[in-house]
PDB file of N, CA and C in Angstrom:
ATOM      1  N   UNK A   1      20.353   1.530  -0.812  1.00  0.00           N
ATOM      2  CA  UNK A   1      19.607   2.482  -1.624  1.00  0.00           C
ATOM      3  C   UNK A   1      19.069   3.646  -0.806  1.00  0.00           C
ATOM      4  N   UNK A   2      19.588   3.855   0.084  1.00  0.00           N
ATOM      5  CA  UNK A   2      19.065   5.315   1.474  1.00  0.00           C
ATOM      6  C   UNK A   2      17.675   4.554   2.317  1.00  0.00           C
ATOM      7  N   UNK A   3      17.328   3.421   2.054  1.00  0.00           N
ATOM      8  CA  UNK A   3      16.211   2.681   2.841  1.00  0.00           C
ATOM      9  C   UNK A   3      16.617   1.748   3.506  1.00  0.00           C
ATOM     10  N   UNK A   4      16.533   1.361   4.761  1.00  0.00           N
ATOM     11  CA  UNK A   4      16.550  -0.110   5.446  1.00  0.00           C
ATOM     12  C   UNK A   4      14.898  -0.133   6.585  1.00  0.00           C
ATOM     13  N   UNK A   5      14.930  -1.508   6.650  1.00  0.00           N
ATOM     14  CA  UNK A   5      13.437  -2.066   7.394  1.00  0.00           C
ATOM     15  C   UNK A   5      13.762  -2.834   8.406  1.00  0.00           C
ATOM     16  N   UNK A   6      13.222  -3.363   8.976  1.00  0.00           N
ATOM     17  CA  UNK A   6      13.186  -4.160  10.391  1.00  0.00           C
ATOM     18  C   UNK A   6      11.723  -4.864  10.713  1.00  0.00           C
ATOM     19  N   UNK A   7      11.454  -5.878  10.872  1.00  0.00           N
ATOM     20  CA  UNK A   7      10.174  -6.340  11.127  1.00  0.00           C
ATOM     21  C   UNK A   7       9.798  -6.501  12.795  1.00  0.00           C
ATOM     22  N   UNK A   8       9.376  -6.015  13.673  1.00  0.00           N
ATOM     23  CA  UNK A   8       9.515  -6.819  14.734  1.00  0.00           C
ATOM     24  C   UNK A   8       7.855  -7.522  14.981  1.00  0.00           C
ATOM     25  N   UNK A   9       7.906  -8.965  15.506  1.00  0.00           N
ATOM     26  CA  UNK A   9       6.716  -9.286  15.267  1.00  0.00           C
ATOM     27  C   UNK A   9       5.792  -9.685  17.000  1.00  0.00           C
ATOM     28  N   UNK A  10       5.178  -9.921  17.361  1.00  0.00           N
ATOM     29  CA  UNK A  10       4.600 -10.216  19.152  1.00  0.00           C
ATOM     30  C   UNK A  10       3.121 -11.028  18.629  1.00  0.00           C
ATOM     31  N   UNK A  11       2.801 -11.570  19.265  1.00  0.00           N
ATOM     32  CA  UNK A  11       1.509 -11.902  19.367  1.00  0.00           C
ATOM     33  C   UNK A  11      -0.145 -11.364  20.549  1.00  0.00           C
ATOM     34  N   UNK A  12      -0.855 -10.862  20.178  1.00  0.00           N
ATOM     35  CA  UNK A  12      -1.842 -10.053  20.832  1.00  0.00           C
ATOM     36  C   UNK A  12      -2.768 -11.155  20.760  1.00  0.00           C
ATOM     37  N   UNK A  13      -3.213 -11.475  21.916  1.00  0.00           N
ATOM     38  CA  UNK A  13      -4.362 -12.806  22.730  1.00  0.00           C
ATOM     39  C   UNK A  13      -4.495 -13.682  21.271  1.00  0.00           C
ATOM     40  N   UNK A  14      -3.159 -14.059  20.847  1.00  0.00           N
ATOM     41  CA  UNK A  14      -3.024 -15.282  20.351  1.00  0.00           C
ATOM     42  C   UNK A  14      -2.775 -14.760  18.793  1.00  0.00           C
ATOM     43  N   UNK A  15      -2.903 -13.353  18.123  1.00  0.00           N
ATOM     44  CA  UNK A  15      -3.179 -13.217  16.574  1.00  0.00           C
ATOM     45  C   UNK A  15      -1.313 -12.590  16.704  1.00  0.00           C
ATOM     46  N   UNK A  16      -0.978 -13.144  15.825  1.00  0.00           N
ATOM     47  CA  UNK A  16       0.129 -12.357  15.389  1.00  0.00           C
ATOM     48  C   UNK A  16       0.135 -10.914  14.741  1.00  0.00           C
ATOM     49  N   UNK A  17       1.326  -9.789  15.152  1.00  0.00           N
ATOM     50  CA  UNK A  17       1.477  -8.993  15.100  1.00  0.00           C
ATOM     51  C   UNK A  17       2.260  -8.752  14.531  1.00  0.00           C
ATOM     52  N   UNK A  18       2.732  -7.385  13.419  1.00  0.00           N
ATOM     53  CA  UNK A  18       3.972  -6.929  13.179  1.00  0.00           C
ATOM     54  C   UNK A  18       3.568  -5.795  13.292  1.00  0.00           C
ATOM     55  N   UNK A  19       5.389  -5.325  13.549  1.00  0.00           N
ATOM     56  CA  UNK A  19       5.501  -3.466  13.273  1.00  0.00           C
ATOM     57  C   UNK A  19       6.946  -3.785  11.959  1.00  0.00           C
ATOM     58  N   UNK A  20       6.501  -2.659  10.776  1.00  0.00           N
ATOM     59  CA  UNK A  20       7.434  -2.551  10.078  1.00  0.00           C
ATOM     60  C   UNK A  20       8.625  -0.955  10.473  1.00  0.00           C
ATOM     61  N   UNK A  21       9.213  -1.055  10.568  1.00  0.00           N
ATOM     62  CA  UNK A  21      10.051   0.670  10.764  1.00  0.00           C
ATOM     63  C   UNK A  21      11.052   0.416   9.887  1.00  0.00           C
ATOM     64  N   UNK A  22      10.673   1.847   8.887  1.00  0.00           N
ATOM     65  CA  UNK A  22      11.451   1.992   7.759  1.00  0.00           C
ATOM     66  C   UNK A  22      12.376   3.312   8.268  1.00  0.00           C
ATOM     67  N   UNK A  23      13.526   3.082   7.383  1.00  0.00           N
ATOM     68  CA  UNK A  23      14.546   4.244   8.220  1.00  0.00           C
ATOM     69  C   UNK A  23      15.050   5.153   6.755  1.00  0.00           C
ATOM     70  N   UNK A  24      13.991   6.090   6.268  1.00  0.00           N
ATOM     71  CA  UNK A  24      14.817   6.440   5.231  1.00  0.00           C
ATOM     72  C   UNK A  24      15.801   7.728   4.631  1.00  0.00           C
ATOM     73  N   UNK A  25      16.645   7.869   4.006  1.00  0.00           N
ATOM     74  CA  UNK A  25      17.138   8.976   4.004  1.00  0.00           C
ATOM     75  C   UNK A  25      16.973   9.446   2.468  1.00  0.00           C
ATOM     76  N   UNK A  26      15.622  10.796   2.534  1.00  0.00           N
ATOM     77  CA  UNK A  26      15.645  10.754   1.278  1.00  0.00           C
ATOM     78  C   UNK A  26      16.245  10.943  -0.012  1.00  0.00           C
ATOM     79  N   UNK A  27      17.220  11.872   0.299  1.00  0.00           N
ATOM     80  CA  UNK A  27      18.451  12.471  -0.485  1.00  0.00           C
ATOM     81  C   UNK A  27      19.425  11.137  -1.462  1.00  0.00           C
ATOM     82  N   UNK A  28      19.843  10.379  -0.340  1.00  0.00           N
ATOM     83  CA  UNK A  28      20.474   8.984  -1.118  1.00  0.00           C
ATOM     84  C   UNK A  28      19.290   8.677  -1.579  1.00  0.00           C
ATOM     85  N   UNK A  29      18.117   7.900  -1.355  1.00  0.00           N
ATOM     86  CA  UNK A  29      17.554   7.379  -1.706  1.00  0.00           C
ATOM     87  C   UNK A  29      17.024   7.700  -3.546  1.00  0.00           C
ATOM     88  N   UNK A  30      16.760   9.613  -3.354  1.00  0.00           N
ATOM     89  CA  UNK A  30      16.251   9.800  -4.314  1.00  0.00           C
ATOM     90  C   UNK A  30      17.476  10.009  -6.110  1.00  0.00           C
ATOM     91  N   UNK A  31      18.814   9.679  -5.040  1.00  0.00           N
ATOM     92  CA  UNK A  31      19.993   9.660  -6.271  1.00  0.00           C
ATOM     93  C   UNK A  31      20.238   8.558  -6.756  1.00  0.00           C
ATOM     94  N   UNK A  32      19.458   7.157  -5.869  1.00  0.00           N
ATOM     95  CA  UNK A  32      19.963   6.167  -6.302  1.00  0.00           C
ATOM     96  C   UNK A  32      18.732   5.602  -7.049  1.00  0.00           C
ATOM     97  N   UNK A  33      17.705   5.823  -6.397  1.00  0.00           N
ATOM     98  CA  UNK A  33      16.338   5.536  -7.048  1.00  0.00           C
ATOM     99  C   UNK A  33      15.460   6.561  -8.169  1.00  0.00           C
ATOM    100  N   UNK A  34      15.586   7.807  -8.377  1.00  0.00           N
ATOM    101  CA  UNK A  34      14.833   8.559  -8.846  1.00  0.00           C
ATOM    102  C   UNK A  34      14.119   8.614 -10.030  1.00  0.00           C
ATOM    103  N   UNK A  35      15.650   8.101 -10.943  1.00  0.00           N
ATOM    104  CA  UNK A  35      14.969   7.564 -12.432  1.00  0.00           C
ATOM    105  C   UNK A  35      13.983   6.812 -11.894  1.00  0.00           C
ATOM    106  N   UNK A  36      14.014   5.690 -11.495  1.00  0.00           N
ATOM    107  CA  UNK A  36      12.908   4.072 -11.656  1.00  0.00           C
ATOM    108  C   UNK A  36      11.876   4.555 -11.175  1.00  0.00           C
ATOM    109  N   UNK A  37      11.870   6.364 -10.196  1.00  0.00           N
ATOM    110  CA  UNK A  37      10.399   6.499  -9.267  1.00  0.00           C
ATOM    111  C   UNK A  37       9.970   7.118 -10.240  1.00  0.00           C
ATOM    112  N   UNK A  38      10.439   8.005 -11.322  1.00  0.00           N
ATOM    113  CA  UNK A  38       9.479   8.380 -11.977  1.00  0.00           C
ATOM    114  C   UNK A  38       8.384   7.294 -13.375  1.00  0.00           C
ATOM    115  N   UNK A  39       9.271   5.893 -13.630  1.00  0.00           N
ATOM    116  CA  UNK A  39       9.139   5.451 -14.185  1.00  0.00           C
ATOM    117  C   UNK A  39       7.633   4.672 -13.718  1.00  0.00           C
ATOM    118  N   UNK A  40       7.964   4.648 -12.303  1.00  0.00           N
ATOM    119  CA  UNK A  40       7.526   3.339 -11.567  1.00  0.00           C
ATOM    120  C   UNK A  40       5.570   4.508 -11.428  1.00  0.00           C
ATOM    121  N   UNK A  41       5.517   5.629 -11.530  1.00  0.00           N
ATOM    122  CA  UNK A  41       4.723   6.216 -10.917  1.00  0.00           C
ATOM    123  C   UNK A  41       3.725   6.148 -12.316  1.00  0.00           C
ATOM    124  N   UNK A  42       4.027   5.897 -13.692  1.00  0.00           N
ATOM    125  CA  UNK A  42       3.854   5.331 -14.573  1.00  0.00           C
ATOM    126  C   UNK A  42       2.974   4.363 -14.955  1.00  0.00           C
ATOM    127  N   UNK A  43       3.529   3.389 -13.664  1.00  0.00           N
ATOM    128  CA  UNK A  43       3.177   2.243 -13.993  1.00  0.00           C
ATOM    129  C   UNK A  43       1.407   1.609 -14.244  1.00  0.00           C
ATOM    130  N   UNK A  44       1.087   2.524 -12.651  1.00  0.00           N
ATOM    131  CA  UNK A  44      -0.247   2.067 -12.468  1.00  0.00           C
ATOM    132  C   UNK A  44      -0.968   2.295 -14.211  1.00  0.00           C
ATOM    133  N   UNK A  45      -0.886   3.013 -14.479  1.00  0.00           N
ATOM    134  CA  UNK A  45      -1.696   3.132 -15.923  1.00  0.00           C
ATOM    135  C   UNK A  45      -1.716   2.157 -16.999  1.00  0.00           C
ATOM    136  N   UNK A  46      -0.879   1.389 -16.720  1.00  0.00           N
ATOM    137  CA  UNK A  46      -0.440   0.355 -17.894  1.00  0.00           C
ATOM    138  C   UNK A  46      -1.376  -0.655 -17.743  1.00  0.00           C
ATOM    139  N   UNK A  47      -1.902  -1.342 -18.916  1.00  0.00           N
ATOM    140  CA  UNK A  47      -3.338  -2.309 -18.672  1.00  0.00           C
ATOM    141  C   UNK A  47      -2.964  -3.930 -17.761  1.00  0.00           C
ATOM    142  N   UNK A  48      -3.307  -4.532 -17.213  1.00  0.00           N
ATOM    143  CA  UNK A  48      -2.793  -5.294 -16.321  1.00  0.00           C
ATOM    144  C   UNK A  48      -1.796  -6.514 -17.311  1.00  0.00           C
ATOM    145  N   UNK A  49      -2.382  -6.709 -18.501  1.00  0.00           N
ATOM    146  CA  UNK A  49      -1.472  -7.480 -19.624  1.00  0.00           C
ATOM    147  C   UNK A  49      -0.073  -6.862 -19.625  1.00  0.00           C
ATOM    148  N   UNK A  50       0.253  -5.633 -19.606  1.00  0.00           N
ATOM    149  CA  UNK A  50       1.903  -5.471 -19.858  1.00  0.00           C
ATOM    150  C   UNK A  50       1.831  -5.145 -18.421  1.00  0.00           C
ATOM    151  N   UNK A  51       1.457  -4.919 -17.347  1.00  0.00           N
ATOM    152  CA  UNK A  51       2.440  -4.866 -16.521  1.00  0.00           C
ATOM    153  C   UNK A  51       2.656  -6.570 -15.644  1.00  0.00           C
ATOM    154  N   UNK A  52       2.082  -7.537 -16.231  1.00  0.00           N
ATOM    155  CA  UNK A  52       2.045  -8.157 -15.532  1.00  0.00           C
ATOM    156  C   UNK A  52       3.541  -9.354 -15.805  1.00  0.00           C
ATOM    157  N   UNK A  53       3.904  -8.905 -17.493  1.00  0.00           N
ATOM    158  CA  UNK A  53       5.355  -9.427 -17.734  1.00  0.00           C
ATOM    159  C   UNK A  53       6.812  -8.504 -17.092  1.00  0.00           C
ATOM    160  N   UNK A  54       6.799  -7.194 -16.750  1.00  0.00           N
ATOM    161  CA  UNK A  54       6.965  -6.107 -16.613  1.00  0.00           C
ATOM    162  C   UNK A  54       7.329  -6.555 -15.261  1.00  0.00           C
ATOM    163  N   UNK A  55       6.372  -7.232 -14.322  1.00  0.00           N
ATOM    164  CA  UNK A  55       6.252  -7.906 -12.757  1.00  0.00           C
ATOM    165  C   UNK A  55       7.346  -9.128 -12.658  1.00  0.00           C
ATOM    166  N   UNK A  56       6.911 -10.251 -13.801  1.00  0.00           N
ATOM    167  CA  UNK A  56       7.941 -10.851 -13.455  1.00  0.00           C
ATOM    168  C   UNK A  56       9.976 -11.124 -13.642  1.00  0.00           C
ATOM    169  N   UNK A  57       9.780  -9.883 -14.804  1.00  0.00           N
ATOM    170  CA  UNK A  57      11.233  -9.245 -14.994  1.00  0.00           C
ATOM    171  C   UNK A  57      11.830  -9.029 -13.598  1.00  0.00           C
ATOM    172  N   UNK A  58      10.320  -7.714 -13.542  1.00  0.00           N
ATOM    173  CA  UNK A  58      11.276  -7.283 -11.790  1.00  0.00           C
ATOM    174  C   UNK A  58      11.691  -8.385 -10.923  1.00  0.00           C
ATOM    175  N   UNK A  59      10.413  -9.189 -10.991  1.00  0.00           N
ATOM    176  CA  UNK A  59      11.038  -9.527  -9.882  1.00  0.00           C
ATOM    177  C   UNK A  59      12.358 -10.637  -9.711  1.00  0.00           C
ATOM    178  N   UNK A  60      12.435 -11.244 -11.068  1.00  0.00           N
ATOM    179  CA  UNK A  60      13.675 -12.116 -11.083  1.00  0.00           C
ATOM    180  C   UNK A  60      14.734 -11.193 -11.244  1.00  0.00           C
ATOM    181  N   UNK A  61      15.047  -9.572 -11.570  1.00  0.00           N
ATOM    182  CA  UNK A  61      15.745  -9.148 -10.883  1.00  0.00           C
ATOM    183  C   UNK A  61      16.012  -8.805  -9.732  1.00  0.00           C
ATOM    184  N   UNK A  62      15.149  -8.207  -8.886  1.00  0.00           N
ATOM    185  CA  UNK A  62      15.130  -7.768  -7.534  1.00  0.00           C
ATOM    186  C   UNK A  62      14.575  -8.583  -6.199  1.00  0.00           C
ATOM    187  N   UNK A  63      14.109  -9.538  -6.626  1.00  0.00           N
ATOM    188  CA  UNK A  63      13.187 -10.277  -5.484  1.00  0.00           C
ATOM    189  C   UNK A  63      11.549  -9.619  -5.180  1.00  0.00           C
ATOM    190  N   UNK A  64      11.219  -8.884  -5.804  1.00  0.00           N
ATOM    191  CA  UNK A  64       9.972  -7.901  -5.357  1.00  0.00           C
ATOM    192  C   UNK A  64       9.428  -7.351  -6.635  1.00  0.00           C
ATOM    193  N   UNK A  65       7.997  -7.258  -6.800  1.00  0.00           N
ATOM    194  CA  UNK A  65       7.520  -7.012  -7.947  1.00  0.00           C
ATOM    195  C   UNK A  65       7.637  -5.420  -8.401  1.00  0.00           C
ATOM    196  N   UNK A  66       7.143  -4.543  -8.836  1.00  0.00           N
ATOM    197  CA  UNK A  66       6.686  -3.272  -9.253  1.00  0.00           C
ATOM    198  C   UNK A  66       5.252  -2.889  -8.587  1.00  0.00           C
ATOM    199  N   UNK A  67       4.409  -4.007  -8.558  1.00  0.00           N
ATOM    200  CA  UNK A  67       3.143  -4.069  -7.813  1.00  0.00           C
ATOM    201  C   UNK A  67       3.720  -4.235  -6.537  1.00  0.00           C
ATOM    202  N   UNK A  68       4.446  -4.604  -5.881  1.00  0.00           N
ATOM    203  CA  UNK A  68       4.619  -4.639  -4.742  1.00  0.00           C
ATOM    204  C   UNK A  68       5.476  -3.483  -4.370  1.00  0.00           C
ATOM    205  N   UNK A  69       5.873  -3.209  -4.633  1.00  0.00           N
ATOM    206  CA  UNK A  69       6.872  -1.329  -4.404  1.00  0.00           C
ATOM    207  C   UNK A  69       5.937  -0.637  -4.835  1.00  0.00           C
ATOM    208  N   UNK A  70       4.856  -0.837  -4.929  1.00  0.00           N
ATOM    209  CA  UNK A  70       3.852   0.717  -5.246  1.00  0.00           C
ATOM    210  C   UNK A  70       2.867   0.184  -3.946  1.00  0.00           C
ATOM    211  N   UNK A  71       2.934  -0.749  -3.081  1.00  0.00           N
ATOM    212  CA  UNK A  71       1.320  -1.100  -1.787  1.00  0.00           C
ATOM    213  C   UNK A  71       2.270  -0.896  -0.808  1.00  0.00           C
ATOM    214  N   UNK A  72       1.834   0.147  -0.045  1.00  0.00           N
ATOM    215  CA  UNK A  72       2.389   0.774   0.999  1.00  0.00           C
ATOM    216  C   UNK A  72       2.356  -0.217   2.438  1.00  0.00           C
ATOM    217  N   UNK A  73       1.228  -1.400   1.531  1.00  0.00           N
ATOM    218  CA  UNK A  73       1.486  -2.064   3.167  1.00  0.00           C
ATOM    219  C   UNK A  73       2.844  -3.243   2.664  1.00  0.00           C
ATOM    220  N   UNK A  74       3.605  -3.213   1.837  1.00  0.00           N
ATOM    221  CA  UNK A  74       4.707  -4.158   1.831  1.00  0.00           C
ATOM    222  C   UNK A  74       5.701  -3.130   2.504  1.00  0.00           C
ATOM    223  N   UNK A  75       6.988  -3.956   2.900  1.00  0.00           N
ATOM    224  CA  UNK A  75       7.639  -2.854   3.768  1.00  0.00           C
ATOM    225  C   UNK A  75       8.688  -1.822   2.485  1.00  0.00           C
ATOM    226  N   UNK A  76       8.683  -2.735   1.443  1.00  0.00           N
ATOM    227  CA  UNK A  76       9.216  -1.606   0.064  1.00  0.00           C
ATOM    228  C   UNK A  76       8.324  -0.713  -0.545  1.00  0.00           C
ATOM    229  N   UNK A  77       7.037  -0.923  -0.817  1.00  0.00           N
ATOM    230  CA  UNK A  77       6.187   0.250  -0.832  1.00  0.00           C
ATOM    231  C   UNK A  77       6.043   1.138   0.172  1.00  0.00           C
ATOM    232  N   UNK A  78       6.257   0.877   1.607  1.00  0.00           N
ATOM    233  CA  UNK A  78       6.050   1.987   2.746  1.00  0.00           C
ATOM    234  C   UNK A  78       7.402   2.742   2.230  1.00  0.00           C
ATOM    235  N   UNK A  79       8.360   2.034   1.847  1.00  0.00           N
ATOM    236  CA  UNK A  79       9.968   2.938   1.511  1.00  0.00           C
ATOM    237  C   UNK A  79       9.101   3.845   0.690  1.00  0.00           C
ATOM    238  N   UNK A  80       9.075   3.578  -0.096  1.00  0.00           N
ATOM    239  CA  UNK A  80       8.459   4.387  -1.942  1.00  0.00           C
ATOM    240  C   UNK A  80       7.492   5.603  -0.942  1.00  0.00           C
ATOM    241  N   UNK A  81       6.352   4.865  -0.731  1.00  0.00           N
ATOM    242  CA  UNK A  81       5.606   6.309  -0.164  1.00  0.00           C
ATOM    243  C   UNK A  81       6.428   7.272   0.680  1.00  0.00           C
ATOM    244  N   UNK A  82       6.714   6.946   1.672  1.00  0.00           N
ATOM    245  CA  UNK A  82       7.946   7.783   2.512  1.00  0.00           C
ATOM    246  C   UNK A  82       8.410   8.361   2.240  1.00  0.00           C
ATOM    247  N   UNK A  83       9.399   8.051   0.496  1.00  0.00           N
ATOM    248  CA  UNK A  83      10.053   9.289   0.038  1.00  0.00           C
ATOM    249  C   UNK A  83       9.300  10.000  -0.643  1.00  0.00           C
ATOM    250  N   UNK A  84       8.143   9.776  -1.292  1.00  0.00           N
ATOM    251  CA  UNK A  84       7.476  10.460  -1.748  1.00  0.00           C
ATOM    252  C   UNK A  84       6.982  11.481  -1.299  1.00  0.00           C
ATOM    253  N   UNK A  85       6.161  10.858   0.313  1.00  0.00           N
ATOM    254  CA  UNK A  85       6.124  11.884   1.157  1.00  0.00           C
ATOM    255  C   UNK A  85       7.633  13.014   1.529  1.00  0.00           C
ATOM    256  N   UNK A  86       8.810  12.494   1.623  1.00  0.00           N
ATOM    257  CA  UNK A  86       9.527  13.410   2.762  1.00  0.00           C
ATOM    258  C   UNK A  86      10.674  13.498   0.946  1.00  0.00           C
ATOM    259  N   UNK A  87      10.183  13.846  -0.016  1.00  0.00           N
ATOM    260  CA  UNK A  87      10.824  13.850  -1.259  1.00  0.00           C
ATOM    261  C   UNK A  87      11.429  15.663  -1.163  1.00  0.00           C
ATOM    262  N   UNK A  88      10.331  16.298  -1.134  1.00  0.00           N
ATOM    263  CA  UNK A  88      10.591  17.799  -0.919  1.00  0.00           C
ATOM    264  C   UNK A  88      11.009  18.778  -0.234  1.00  0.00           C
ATOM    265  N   UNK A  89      10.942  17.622   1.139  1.00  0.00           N
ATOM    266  CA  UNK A  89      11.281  18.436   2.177  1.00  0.00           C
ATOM    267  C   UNK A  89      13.017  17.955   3.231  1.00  0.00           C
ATOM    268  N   UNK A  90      13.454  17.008   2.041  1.00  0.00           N
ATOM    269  CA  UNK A  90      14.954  16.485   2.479  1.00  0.00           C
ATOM    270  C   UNK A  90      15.286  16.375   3.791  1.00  0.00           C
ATOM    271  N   UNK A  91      14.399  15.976   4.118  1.00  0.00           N
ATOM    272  CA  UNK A  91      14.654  15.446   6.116  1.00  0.00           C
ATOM    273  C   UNK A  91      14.732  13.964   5.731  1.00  0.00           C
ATOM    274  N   UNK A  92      15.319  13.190   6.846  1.00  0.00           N
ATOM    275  CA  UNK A  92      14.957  11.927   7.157  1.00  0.00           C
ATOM    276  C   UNK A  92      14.179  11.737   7.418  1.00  0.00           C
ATOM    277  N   UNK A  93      13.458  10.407   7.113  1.00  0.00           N
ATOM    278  CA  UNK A  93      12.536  10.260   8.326  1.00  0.00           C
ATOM    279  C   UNK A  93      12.789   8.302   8.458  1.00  0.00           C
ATOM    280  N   UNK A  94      11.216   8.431  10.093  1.00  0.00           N
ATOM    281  CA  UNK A  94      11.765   7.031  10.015  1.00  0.00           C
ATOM    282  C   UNK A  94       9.700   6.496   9.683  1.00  0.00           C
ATOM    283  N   UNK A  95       9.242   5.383   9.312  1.00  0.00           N
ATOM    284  CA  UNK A  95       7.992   5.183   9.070  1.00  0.00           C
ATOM    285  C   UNK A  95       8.289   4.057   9.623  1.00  0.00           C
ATOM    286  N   UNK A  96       6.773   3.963  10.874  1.00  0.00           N
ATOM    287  CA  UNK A  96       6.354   2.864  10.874  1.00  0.00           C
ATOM    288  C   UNK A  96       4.712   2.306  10.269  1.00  0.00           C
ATOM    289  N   UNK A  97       4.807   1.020  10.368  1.00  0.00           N
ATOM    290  CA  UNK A  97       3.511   0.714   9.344  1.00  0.00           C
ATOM    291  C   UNK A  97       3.131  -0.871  10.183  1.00  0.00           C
ATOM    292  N   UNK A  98       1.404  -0.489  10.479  1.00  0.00           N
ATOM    293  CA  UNK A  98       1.492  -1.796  11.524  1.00  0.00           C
ATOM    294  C   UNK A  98       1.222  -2.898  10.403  1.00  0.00           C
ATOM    295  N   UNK A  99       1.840  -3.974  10.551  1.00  0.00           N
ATOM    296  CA  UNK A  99       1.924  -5.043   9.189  1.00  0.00           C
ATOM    297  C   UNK A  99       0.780  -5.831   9.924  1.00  0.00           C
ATOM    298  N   UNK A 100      -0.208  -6.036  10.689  1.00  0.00           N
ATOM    299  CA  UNK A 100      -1.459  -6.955  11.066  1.00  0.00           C
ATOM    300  C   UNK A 100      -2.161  -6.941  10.268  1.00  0.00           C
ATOM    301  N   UNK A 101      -2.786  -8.474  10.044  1.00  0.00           N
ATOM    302  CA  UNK A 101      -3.660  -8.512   8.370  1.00  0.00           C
ATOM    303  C   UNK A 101      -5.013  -8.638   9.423  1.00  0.00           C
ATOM    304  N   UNK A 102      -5.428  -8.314   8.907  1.00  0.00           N
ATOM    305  CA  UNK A 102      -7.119  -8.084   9.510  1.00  0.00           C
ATOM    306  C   UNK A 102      -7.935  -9.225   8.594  1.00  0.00           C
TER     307      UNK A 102
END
């Protein structure tokens, strides 16, 4: 879909660590995804009752909710923001996002 991720993970004086690096290219991304981003940008407004059947559609199609492609700290929401961010300005880019839960 013009996105791929990579997790790499280390441990710091004993707490586990991740780095997510997203590699995206927005152009594919936004031909293959564009309908669903405008749909998806939608979403937040919907009262938590319909989006919450809405969640589990997605996700027995895709593996990943709609709530989870919109929180920038999953590594498919960092995709989503990314292009959002680099939507206008048709560069690549690459995002990283430190995945450590505090």
């Amino acid at each position: 879909m013009g996105a791929d991720f990579q997790v790499f993970t280390h441990s710091v004086n004993g707490q586990p660590r991740a780095l997510v690096v997203v590699a995206l290219d927005p152009s594919l991304f936004e031909s293959k995804a564009g309908p669903v981003l405008a749909l998806i940008s939608k979403y937040s407004m919907l009262p938590q009752s319909l989006r919450d059947p809405i969640d589990q559609q997605v996700k027995a199609r895709t593996g990943f909710t709609v709530s989870q492609a919109l929180d920038p700290s999953q590594p498919i929401g960092a995709a989503l923001s990314a292009a959002k961010t680099l939507r206008d300005s048709g560069q690549r880019g690459v995002v990283l996002v430190d995945a450590s839960k505090e």
